[in-house]
N, C-alpha and C. Protein backbone atom coordinates (compact mmCIF):
# COMPACT_ATOMS: atom_id res chain seq x y z
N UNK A 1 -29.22 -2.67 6.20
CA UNK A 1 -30.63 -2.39 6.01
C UNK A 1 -31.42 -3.68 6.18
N UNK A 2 -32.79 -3.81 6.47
CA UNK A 2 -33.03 -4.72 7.06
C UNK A 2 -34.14 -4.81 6.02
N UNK A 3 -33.89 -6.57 5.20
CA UNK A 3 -35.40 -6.83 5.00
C UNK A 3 -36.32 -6.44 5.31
N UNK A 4 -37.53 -6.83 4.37
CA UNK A 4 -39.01 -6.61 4.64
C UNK A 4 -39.83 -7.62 4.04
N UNK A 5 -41.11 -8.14 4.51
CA UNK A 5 -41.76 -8.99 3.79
C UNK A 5 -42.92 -9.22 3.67
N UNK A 6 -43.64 -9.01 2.58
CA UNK A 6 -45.63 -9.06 2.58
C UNK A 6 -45.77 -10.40 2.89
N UNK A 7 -46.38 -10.29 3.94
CA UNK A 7 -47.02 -11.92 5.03
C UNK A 7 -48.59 -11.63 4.00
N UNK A 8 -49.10 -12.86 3.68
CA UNK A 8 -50.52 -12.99 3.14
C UNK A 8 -50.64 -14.09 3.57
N UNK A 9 -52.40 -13.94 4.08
CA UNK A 9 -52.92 -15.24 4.23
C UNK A 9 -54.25 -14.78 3.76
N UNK A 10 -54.29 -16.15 2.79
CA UNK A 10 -56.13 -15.91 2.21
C UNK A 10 -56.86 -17.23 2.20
N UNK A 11 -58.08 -16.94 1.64
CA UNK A 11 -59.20 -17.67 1.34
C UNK A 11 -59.41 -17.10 0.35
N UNK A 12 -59.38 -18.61 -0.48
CA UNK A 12 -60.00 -18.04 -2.16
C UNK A 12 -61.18 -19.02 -2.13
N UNK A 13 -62.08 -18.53 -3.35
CA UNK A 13 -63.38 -18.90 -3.42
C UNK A 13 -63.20 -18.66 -4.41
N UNK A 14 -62.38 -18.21 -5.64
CA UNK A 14 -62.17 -18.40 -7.45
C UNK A 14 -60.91 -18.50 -7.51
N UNK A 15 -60.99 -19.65 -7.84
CA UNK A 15 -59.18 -20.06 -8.34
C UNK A 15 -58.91 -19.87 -9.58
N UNK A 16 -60.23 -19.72 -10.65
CA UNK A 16 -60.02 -19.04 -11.29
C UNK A 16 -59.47 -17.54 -12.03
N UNK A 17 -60.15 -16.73 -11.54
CA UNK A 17 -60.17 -15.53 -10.97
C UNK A 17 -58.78 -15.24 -9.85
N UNK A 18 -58.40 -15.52 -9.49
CA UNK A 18 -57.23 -15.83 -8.56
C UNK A 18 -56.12 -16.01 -9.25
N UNK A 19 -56.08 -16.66 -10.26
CA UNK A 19 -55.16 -16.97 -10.99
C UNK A 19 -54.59 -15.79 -11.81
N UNK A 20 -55.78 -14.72 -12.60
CA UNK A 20 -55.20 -13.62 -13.13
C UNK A 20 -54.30 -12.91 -12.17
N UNK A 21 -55.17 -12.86 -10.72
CA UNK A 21 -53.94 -11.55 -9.61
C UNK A 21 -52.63 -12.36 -10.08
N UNK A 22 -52.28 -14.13 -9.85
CA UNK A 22 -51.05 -14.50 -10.00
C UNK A 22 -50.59 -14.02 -10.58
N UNK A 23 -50.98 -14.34 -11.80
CA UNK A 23 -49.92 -13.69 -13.19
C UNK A 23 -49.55 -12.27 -13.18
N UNK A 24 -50.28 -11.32 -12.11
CA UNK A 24 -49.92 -10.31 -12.68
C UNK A 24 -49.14 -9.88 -11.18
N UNK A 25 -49.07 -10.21 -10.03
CA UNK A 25 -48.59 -9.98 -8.89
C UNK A 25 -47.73 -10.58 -9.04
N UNK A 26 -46.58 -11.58 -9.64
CA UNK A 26 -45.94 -12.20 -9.46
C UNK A 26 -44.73 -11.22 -10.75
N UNK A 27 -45.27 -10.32 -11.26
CA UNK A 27 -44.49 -9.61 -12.34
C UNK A 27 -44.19 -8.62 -11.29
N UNK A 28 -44.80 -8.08 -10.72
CA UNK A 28 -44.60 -6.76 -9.87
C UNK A 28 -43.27 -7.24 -9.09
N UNK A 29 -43.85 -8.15 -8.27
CA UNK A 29 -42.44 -9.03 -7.06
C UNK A 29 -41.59 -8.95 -7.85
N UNK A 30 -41.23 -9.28 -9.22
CA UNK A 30 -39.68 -9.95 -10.03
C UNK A 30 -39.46 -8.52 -10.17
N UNK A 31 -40.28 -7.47 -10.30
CA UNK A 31 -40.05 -6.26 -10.30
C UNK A 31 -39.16 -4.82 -9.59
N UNK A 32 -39.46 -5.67 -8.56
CA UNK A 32 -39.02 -5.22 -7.05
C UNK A 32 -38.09 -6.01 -6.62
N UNK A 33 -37.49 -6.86 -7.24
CA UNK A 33 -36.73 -7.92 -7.10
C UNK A 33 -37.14 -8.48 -5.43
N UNK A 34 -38.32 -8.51 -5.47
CA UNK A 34 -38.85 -9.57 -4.42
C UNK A 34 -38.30 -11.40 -4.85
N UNK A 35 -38.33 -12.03 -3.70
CA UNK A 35 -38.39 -13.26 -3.76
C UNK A 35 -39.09 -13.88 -2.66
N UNK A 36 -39.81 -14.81 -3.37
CA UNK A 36 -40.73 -15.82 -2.95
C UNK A 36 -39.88 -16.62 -2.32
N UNK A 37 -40.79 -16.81 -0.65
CA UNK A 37 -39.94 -17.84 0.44
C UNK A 37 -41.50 -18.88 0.86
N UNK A 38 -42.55 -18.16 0.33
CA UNK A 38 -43.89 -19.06 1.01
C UNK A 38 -44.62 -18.96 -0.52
N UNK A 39 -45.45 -20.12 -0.84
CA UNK A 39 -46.09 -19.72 -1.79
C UNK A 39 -47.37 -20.45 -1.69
N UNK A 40 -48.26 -20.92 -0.72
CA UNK A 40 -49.13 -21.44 -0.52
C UNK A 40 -48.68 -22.74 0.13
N UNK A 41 -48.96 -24.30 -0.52
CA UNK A 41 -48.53 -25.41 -0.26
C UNK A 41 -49.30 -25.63 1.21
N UNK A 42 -48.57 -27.02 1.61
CA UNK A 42 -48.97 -27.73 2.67
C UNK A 42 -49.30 -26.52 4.19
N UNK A 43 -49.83 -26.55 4.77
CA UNK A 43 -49.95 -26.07 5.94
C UNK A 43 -50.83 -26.74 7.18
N UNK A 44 -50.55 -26.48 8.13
CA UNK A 44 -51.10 -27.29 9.67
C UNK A 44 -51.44 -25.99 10.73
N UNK A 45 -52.53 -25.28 10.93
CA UNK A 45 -52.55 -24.50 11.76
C UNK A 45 -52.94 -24.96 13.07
N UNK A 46 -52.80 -24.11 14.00
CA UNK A 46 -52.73 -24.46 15.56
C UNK A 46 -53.04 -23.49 16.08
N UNK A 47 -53.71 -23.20 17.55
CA UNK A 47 -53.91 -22.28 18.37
C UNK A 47 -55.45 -22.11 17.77
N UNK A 48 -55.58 -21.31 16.17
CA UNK A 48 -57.12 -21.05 15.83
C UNK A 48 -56.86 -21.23 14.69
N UNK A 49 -57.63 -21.07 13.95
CA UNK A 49 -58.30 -21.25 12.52
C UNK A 49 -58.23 -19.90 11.79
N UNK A 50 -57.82 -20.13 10.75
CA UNK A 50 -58.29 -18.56 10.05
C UNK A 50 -58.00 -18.77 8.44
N UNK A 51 -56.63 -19.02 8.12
CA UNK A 51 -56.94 -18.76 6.58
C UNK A 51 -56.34 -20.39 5.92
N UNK A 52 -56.68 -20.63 4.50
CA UNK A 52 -56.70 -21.42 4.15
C UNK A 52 -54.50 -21.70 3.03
N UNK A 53 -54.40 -20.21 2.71
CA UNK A 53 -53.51 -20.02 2.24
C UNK A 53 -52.10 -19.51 2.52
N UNK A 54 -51.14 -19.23 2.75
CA UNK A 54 -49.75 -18.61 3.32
C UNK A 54 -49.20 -18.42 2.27
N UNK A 55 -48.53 -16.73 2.13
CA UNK A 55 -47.59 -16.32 1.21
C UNK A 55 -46.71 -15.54 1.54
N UNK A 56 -45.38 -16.00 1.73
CA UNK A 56 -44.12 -14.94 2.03
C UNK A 56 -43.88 -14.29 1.33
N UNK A 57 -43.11 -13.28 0.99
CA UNK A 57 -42.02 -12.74 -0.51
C UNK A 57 -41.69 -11.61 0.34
N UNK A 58 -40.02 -12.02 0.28
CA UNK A 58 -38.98 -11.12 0.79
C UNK A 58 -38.11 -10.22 -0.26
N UNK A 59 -38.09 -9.02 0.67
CA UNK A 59 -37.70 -7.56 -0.08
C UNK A 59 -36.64 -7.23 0.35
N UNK A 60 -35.68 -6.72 -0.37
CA UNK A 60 -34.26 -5.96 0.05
C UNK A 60 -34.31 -5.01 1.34
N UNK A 61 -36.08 -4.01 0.43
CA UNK A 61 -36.09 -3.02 1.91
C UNK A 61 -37.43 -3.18 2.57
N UNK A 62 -37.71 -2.30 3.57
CA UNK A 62 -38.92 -1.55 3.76
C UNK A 62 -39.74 -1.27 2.59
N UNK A 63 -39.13 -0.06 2.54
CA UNK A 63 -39.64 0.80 1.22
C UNK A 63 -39.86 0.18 0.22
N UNK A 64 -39.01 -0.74 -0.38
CA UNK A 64 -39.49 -1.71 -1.79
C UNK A 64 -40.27 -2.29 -1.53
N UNK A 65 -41.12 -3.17 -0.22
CA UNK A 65 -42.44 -3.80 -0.62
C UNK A 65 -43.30 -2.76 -0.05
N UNK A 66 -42.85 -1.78 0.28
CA UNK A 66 -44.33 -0.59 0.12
C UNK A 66 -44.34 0.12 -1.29
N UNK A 67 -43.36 0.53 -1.78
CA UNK A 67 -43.43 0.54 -3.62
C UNK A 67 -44.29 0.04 -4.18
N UNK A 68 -44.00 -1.23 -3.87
CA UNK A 68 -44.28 -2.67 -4.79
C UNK A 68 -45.57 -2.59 -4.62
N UNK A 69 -46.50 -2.75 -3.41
CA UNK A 69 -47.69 -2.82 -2.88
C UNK A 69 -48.67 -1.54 -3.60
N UNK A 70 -47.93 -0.29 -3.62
CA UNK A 70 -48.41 0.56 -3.92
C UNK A 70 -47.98 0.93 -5.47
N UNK A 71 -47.65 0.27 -6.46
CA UNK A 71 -47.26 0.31 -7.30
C UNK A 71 -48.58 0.04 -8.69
N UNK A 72 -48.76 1.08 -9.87
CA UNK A 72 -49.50 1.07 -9.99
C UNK A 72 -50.40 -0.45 -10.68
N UNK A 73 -48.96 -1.26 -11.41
CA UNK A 73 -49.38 -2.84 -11.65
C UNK A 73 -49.93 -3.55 -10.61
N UNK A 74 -49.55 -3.56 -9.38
CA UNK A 74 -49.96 -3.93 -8.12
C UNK A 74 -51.57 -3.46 -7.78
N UNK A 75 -51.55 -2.76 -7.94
CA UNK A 75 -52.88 -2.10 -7.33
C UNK A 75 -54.16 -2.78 -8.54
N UNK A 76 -53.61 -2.76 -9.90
CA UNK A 76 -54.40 -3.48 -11.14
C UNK A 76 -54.75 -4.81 -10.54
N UNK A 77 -53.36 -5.30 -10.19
CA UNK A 77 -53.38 -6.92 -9.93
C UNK A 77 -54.77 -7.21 -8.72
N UNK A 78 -54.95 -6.40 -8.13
CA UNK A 78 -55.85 -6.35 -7.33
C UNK A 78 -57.10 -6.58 -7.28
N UNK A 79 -57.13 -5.83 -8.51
CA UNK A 79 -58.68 -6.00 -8.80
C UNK A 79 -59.51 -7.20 -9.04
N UNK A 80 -58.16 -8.42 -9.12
CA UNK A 80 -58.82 -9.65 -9.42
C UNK A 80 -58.97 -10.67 -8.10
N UNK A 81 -58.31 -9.40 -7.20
CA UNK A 81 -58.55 -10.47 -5.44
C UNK A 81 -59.54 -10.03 -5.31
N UNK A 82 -60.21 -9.20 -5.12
CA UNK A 82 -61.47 -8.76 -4.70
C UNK A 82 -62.49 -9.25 -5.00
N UNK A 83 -62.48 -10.02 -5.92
CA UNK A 83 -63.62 -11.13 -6.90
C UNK A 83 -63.08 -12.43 -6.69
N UNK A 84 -62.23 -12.93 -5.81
CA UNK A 84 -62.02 -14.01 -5.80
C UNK A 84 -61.31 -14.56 -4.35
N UNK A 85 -60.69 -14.08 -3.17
CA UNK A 85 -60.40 -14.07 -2.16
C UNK A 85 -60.68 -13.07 -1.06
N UNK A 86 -60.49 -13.87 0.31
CA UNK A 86 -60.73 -12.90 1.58
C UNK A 86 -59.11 -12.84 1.75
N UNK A 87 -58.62 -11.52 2.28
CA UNK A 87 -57.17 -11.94 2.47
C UNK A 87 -56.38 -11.13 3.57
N UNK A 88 -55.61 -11.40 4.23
CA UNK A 88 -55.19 -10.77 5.19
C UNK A 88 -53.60 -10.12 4.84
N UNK A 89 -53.25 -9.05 4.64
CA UNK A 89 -52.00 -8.32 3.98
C UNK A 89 -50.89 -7.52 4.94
N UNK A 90 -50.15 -8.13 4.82
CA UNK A 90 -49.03 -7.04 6.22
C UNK A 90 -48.02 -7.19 5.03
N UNK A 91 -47.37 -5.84 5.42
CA UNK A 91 -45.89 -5.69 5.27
C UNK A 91 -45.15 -5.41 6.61
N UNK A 92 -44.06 -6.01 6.91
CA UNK A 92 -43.49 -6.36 7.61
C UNK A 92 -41.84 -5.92 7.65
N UNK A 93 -41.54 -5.09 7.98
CA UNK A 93 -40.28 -5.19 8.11
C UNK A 93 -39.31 -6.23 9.44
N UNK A 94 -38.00 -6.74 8.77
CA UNK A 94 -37.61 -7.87 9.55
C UNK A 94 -36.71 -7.23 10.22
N UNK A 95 -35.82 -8.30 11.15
CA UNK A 95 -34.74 -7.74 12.01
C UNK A 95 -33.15 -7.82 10.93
């Protein structure tokens, strides 16, 4: 079965505010027994410009980071991106 993995890239404008989604998106992932492979940090983009942030977290399946995503802690955790980042969200299944 083939991995899967929510690619995020954002722009935050409350790091405050930003900080609650952490705490509470980061329970969901341990949940789903996701693991974190990107978690922001250093970055160098090329070609164009677009987001300020990068976040990996790899899933056993498919289906577990569409769970996870759609899960109802997940969807809570949310409410605190919307007040505090622009963000770009894929799930991804790998090879």
């Amino acid at each position: 079965m083939s991995k899967a993995y929510w690619v995020v890239r954002a722009n935050i404008f409350d790091q405050e505010e930003y900080s609650k989604y952490i705490r509470k998106a980061s329970k969901v992932v341990e949940t789903f027994n996701g693991k974190f492979l990107v978690r922001g940090g250093k970055q160098q983009e090329y070609e164009s410009l677009g987001y300020e942030r990068t976040v990996v977290v790899q899933f056993n399946s498919y289906g577990d980071a569409i769970k996870s995503y759609n899960s109802p802690e997940y969807q809570e955790a949310l409410k605190h991106v919307k007040k505090s980042a622009v963000r770009l969200f894929s799930v991804v299944e790998g090879i």
